[in-house]
PDB file of N, CA and C in Angstrom:
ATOM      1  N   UNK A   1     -97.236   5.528 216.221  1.00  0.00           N
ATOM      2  CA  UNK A   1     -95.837   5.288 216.480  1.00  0.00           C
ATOM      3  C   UNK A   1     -95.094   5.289 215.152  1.00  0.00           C
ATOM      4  N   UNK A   2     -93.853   6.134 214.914  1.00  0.00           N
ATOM      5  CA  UNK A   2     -93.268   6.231 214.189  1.00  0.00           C
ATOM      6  C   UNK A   2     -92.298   5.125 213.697  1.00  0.00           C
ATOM      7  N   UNK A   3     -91.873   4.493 212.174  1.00  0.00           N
ATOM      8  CA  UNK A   3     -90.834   3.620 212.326  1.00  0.00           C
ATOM      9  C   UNK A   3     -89.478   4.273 212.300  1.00  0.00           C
ATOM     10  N   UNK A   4     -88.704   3.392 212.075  1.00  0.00           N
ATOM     11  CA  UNK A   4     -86.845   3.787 211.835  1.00  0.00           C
ATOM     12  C   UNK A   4     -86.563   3.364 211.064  1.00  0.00           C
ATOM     13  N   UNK A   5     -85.591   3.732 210.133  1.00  0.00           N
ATOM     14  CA  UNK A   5     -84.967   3.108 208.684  1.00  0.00           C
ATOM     15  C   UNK A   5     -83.620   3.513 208.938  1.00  0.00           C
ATOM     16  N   UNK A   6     -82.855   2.758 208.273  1.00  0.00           N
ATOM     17  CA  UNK A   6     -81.256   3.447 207.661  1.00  0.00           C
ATOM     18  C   UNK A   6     -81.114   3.462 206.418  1.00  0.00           C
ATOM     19  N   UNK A   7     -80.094   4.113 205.955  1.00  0.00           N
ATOM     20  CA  UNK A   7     -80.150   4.285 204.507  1.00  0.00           C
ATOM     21  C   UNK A   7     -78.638   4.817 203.970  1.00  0.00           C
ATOM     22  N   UNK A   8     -77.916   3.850 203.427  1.00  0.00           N
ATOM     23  CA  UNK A   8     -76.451   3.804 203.217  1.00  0.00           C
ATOM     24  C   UNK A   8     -76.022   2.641 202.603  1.00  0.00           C
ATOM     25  N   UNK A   9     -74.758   2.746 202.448  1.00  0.00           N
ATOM     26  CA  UNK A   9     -73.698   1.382 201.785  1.00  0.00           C
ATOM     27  C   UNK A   9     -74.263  -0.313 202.767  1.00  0.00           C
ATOM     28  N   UNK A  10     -73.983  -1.319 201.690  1.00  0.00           N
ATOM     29  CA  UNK A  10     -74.589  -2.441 202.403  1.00  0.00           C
ATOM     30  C   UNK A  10     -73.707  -2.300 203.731  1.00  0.00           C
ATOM     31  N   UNK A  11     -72.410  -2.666 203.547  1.00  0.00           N
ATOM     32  CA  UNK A  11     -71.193  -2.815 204.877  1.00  0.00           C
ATOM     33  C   UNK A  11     -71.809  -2.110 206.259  1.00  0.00           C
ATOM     34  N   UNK A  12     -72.210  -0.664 205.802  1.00  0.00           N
ATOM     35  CA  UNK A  12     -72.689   0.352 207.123  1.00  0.00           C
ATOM     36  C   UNK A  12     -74.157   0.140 207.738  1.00  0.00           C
ATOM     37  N   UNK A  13     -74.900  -0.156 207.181  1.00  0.00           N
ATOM     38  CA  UNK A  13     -76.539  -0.538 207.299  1.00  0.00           C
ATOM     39  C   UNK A  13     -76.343  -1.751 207.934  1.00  0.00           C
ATOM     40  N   UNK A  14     -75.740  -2.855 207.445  1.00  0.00           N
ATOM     41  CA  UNK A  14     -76.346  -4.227 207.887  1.00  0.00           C
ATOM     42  C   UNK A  14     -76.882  -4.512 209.055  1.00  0.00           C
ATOM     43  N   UNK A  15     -76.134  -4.017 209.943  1.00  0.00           N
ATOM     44  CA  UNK A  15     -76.063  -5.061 211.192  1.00  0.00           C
ATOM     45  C   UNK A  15     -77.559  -3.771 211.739  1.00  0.00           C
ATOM     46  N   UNK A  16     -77.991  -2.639 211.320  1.00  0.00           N
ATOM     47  CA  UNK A  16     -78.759  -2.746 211.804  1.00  0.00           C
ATOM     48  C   UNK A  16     -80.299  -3.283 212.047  1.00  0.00           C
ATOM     49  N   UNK A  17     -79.828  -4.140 210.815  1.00  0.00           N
ATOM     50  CA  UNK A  17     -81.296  -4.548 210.671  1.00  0.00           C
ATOM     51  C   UNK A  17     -81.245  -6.051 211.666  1.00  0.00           C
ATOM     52  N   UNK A  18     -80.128  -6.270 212.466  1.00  0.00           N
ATOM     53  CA  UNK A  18     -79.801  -7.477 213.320  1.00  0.00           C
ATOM     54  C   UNK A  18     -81.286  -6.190 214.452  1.00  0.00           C
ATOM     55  N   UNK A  19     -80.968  -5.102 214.334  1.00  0.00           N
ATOM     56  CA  UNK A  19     -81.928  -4.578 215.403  1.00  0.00           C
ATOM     57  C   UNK A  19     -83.229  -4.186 215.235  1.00  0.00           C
ATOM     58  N   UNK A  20     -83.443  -4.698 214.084  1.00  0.00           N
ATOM     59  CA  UNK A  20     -85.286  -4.635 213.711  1.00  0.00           C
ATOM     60  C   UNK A  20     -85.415  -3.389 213.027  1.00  0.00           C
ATOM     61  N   UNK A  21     -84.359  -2.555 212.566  1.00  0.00           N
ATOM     62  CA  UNK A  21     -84.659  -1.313 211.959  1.00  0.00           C
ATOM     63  C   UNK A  21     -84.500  -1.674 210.409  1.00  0.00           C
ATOM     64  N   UNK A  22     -85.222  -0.909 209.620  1.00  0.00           N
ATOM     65  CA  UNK A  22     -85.311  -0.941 208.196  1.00  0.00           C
ATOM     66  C   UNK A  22     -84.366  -0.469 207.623  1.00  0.00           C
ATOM     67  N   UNK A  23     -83.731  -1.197 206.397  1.00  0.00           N
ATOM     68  CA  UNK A  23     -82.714  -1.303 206.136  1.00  0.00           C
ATOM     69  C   UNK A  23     -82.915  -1.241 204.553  1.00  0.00           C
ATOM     70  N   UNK A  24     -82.266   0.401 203.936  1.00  0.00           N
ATOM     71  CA  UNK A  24     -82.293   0.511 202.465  1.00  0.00           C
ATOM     72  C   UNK A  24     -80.977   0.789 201.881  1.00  0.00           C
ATOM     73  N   UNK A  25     -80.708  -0.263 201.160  1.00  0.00           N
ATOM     74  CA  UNK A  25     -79.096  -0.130 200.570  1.00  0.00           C
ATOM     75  C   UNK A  25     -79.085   0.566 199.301  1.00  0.00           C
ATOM     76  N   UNK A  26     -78.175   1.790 199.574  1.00  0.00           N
ATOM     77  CA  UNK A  26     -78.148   2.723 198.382  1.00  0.00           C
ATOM     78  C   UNK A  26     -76.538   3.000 198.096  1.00  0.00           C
ATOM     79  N   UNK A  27     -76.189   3.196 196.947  1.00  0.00           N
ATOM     80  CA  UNK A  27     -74.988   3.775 196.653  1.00  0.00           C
ATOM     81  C   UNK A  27     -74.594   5.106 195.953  1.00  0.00           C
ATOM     82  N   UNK A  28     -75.227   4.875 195.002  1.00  0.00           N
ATOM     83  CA  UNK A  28     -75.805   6.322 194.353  1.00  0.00           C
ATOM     84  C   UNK A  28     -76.587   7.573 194.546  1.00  0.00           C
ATOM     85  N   UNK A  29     -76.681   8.265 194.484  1.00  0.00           N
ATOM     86  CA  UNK A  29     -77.303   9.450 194.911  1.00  0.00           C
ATOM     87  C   UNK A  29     -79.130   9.493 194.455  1.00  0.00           C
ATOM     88  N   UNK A  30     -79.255   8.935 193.193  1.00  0.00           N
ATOM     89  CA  UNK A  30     -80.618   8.556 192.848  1.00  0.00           C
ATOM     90  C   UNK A  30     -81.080   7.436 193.859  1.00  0.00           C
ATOM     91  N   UNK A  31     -80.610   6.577 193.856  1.00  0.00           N
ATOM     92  CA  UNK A  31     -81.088   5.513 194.570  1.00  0.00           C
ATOM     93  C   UNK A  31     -81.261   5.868 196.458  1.00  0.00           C
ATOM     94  N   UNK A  32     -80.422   6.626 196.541  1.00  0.00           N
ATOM     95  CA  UNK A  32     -80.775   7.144 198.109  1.00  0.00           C
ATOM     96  C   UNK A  32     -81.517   8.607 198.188  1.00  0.00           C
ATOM     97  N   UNK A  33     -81.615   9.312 197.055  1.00  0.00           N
ATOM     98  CA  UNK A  33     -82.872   9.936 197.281  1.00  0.00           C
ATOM     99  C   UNK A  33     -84.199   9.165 197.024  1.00  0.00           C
ATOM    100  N   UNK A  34     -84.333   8.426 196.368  1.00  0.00           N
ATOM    101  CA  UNK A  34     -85.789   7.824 196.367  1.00  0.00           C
ATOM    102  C   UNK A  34     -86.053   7.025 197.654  1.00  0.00           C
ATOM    103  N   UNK A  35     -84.580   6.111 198.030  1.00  0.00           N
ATOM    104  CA  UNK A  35     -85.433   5.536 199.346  1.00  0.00           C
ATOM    105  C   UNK A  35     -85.563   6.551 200.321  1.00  0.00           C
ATOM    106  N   UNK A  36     -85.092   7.691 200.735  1.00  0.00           N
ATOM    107  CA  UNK A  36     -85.572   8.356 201.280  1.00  0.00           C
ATOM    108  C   UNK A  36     -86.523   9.472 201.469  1.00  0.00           C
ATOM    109  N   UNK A  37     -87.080   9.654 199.869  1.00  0.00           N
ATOM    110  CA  UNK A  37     -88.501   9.995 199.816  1.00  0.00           C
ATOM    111  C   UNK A  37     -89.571   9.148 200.145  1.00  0.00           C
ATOM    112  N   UNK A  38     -89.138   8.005 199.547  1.00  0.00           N
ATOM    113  CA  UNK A  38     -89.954   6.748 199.882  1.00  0.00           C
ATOM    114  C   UNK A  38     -90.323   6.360 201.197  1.00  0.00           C
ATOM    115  N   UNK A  39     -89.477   6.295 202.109  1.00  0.00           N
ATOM    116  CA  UNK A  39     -89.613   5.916 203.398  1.00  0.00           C
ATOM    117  C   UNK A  39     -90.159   7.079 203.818  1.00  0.00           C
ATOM    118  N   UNK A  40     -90.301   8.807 203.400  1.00  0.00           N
ATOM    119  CA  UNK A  40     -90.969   9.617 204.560  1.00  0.00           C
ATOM    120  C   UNK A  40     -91.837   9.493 203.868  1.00  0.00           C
ATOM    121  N   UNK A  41     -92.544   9.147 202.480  1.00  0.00           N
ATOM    122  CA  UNK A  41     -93.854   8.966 202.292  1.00  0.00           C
ATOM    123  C   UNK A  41     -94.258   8.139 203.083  1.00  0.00           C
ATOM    124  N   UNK A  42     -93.694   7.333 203.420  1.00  0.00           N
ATOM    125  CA  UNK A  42     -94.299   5.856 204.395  1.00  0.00           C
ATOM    126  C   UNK A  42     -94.412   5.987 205.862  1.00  0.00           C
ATOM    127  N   UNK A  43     -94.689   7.199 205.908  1.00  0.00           N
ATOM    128  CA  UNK A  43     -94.822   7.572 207.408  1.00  0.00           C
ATOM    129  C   UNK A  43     -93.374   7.176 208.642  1.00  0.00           C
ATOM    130  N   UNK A  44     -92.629   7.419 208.043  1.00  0.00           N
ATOM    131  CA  UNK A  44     -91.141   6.920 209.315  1.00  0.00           C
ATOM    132  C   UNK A  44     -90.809   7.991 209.808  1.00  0.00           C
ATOM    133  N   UNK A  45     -90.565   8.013 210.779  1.00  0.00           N
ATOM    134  CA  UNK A  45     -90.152   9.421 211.804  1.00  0.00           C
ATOM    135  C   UNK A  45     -88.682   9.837 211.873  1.00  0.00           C
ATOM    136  N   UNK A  46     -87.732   8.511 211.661  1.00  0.00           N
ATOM    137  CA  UNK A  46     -86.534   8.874 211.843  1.00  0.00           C
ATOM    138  C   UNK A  46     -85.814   8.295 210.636  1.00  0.00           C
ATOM    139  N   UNK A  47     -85.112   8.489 210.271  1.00  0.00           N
ATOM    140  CA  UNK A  47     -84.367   8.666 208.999  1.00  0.00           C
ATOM    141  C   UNK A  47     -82.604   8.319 208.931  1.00  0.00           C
ATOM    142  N   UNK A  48     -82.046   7.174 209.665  1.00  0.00           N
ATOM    143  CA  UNK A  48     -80.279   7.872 209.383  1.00  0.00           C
ATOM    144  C   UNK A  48     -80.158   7.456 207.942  1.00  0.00           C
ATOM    145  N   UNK A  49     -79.371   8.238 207.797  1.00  0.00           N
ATOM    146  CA  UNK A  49     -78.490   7.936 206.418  1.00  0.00           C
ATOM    147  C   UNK A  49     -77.029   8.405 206.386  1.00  0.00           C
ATOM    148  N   UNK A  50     -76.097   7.291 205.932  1.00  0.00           N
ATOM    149  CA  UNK A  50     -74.354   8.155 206.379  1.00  0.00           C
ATOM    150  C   UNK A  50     -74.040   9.103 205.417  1.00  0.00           C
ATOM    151  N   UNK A  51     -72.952   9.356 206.173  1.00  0.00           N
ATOM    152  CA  UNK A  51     -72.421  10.632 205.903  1.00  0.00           C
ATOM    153  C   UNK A  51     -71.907  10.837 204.524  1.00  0.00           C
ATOM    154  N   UNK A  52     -71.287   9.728 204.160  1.00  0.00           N
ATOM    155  CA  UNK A  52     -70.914   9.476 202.541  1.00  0.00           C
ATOM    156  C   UNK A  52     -71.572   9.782 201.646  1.00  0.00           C
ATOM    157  N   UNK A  53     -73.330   9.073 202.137  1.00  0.00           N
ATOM    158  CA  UNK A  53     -73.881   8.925 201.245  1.00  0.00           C
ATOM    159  C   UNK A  53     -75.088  10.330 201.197  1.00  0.00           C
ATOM    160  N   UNK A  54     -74.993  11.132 202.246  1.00  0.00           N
ATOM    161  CA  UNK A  54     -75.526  12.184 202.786  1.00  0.00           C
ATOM    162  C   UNK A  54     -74.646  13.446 201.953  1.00  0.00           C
ATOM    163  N   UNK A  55     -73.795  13.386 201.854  1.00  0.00           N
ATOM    164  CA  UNK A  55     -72.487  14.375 200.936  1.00  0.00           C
ATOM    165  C   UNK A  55     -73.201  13.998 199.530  1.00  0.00           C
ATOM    166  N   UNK A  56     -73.606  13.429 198.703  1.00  0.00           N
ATOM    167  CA  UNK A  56     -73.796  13.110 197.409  1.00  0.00           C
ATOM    168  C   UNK A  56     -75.863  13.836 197.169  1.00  0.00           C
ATOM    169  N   UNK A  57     -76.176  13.952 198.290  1.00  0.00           N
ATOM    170  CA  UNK A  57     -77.983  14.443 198.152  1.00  0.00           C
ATOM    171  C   UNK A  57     -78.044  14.921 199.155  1.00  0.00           C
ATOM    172  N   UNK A  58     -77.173  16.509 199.362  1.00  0.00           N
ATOM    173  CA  UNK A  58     -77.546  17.494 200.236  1.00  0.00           C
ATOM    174  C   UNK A  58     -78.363  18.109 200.154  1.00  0.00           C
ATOM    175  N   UNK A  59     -79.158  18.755 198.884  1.00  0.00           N
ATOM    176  CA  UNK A  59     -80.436  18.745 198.519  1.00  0.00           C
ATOM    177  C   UNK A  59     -82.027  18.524 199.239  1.00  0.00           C
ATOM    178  N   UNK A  60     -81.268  17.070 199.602  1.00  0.00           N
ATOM    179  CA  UNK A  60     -82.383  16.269 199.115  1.00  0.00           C
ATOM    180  C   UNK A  60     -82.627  16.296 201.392  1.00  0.00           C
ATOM    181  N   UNK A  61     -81.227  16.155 201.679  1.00  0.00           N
ATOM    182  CA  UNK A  61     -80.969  16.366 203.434  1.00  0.00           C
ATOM    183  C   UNK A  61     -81.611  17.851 203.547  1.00  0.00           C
ATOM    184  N   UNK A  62     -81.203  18.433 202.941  1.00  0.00           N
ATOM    185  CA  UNK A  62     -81.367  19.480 203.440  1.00  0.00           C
ATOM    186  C   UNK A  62     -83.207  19.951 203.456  1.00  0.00           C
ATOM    187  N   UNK A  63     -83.409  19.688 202.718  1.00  0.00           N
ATOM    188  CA  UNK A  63     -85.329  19.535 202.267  1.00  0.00           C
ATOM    189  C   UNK A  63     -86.054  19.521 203.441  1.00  0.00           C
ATOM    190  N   UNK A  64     -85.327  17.836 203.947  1.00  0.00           N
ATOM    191  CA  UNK A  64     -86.191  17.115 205.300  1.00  0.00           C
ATOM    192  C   UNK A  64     -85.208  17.839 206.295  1.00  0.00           C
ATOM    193  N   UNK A  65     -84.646  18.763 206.643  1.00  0.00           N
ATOM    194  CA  UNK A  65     -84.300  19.426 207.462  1.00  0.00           C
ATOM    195  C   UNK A  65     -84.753  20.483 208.298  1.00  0.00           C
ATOM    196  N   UNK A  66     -85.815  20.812 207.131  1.00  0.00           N
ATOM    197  CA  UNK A  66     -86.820  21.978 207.471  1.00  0.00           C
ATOM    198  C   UNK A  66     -87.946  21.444 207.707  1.00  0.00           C
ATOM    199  N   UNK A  67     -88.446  20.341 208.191  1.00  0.00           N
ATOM    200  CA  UNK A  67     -89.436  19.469 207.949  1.00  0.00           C
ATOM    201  C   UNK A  67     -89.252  19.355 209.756  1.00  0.00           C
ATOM    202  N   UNK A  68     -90.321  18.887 210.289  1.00  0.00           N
ATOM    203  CA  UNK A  68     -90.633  18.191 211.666  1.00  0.00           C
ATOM    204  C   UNK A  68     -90.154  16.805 211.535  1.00  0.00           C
ATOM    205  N   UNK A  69     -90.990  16.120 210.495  1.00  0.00           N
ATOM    206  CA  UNK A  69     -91.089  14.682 210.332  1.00  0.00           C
ATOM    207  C   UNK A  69     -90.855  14.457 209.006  1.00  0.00           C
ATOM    208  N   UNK A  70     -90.229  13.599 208.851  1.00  0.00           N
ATOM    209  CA  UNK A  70     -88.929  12.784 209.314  1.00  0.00           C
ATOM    210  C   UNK A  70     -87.717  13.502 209.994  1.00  0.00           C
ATOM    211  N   UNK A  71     -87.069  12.973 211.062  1.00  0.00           N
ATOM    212  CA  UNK A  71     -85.587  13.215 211.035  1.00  0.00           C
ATOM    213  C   UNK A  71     -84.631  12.792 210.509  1.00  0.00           C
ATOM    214  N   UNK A  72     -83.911  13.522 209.480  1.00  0.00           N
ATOM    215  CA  UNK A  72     -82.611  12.503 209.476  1.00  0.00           C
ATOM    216  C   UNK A  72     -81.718  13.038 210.079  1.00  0.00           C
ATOM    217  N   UNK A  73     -80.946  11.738 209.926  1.00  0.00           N
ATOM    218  CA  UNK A  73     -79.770  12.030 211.004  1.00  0.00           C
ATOM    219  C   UNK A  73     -78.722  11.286 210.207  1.00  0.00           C
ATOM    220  N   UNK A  74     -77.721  12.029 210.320  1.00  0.00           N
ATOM    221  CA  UNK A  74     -76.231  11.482 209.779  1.00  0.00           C
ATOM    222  C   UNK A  74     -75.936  10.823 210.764  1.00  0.00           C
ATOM    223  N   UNK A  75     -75.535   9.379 209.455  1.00  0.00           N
ATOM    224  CA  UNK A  75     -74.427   8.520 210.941  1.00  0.00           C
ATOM    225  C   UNK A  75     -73.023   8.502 209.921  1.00  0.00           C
ATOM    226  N   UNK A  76     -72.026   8.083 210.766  1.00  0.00           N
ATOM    227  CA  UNK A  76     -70.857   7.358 209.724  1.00  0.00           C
ATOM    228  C   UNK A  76     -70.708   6.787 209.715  1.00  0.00           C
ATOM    229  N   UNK A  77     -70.226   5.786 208.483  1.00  0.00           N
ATOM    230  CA  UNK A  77     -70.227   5.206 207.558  1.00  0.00           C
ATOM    231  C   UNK A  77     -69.193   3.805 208.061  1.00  0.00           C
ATOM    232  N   UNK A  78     -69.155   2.546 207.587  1.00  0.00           N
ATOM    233  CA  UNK A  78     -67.993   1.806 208.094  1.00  0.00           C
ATOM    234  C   UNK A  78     -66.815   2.162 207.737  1.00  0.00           C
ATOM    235  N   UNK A  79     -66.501   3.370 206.612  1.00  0.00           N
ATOM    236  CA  UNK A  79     -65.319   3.782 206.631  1.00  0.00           C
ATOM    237  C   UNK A  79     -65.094   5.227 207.238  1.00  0.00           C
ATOM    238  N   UNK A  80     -65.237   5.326 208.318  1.00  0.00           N
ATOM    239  CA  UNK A  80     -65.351   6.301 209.041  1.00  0.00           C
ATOM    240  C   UNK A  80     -66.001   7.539 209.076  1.00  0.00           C
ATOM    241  N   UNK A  81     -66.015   8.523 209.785  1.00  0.00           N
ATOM    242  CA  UNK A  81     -66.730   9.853 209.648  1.00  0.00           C
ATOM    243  C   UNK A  81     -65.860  10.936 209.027  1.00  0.00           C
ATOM    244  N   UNK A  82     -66.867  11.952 208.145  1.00  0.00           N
ATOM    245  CA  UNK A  82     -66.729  12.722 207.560  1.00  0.00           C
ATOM    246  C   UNK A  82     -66.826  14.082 208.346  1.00  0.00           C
ATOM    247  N   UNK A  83     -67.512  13.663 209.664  1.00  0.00           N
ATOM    248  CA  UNK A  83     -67.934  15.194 210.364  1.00  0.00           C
ATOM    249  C   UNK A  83     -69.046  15.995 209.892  1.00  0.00           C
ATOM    250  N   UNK A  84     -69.632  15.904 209.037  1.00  0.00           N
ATOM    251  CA  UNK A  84     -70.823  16.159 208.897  1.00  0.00           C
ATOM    252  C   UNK A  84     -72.330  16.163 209.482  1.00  0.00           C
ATOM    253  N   UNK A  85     -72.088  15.070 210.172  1.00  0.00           N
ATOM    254  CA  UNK A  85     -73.487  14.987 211.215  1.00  0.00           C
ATOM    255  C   UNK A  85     -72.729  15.868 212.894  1.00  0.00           C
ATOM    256  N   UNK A  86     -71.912  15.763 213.270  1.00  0.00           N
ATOM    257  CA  UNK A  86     -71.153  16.530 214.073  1.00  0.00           C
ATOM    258  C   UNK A  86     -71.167  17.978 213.963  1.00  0.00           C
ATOM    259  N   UNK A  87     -70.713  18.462 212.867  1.00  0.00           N
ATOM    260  CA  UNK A  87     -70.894  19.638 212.262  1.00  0.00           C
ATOM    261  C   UNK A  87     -72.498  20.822 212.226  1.00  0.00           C
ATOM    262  N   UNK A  88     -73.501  19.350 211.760  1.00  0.00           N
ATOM    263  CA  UNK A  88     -74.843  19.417 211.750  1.00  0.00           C
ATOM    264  C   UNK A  88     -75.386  20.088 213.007  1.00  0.00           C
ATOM    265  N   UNK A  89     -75.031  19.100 213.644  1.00  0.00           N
ATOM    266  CA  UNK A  89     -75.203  19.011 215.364  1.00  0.00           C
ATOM    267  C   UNK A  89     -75.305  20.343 215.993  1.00  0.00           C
ATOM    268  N   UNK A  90     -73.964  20.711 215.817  1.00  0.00           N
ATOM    269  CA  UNK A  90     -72.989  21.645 216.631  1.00  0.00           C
ATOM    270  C   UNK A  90     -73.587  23.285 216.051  1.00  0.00           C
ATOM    271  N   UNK A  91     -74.331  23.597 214.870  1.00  0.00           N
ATOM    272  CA  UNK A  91     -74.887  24.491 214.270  1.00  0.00           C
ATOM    273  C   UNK A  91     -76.137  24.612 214.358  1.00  0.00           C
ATOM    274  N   UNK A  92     -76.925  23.636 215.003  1.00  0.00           N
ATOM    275  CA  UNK A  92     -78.254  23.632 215.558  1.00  0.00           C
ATOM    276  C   UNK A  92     -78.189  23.693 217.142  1.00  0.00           C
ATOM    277  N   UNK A  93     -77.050  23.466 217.974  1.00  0.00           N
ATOM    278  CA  UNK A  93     -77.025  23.744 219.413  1.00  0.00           C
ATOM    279  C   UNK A  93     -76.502  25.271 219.382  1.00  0.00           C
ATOM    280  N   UNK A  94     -75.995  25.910 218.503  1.00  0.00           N
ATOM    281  CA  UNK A  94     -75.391  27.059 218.412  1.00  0.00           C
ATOM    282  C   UNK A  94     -76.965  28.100 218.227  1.00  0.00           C
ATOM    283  N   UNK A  95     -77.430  27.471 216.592  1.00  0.00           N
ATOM    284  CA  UNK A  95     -78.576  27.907 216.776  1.00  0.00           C
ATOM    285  C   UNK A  95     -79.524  28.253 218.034  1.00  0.00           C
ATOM    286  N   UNK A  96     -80.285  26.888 218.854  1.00  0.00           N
ATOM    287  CA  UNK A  96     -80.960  27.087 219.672  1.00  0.00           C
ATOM    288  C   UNK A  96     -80.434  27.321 221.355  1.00  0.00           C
ATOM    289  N   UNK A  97     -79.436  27.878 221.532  1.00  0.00           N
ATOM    290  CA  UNK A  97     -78.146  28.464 222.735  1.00  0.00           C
ATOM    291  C   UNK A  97     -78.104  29.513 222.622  1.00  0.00           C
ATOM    292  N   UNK A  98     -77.595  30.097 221.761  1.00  0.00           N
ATOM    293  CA  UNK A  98     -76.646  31.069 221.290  1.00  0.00           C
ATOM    294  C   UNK A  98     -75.470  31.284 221.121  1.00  0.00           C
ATOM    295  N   UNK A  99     -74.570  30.407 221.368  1.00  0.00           N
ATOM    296  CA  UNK A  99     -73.080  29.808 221.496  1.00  0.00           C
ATOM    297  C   UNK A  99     -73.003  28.516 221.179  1.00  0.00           C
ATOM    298  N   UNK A 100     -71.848  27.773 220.589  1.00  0.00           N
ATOM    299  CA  UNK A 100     -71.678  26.754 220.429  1.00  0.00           C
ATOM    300  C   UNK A 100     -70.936  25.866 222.004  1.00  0.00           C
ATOM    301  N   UNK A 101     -72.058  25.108 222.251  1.00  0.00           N
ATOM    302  CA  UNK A 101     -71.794  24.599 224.078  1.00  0.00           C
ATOM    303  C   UNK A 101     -71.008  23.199 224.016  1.00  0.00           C
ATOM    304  N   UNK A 102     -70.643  22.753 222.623  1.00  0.00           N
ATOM    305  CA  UNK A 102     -70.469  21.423 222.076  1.00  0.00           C
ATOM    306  C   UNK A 102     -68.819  21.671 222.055  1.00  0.00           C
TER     307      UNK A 102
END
């Protein structure tokens, strides 16, 4: 069984760790690529990290994108969305459709 992590600004992460999910506070772009190498070394299956902080280590998203395991997944941020995980979305249903159905 796979775990779950988040990985973003303290404000946006917190409360999920009220739900038992792992919780890595990053601000910087170094610091949220390592926890998120870190955590898919550690065997975790799913991956969010926001969108803010997802814009600063596209790189690093984009890597585990081509990957099975881990998923990440863009969430947004407590200061709202950027559209980026939406965007994400909508180019992988296009992909596997052939039209965008979104």
């Amino acid at each position: 069984m796979y775990k779950i992590a988040v990985v973003g600004d303290k404000d946006s992460v917190l409360a999920f760790k009220a739900l038992g999910i792992d919780v890595r506070v990053a601000y910087e772009k170094e610091d949220a690529r390592e926890a998120i190498d870190s955590l898919a070394n550690d065997g975790y299956g799913v991956i969010f990290v926001t969108e803010e902080l997802a814009d600063k280590i596209e790189e690093t998203i984009e890597r585990y994108n081509n990957k099975i395991i881990p998923a990440v997944i863009l969430i947004p941020s407590n200061k709202g969305t950027l559209n980026i995980g939406m965007n994400k979305i909508s180019e992988n249903v296009e992909k596997a459709v052939g039209s965008n159905i979104l």
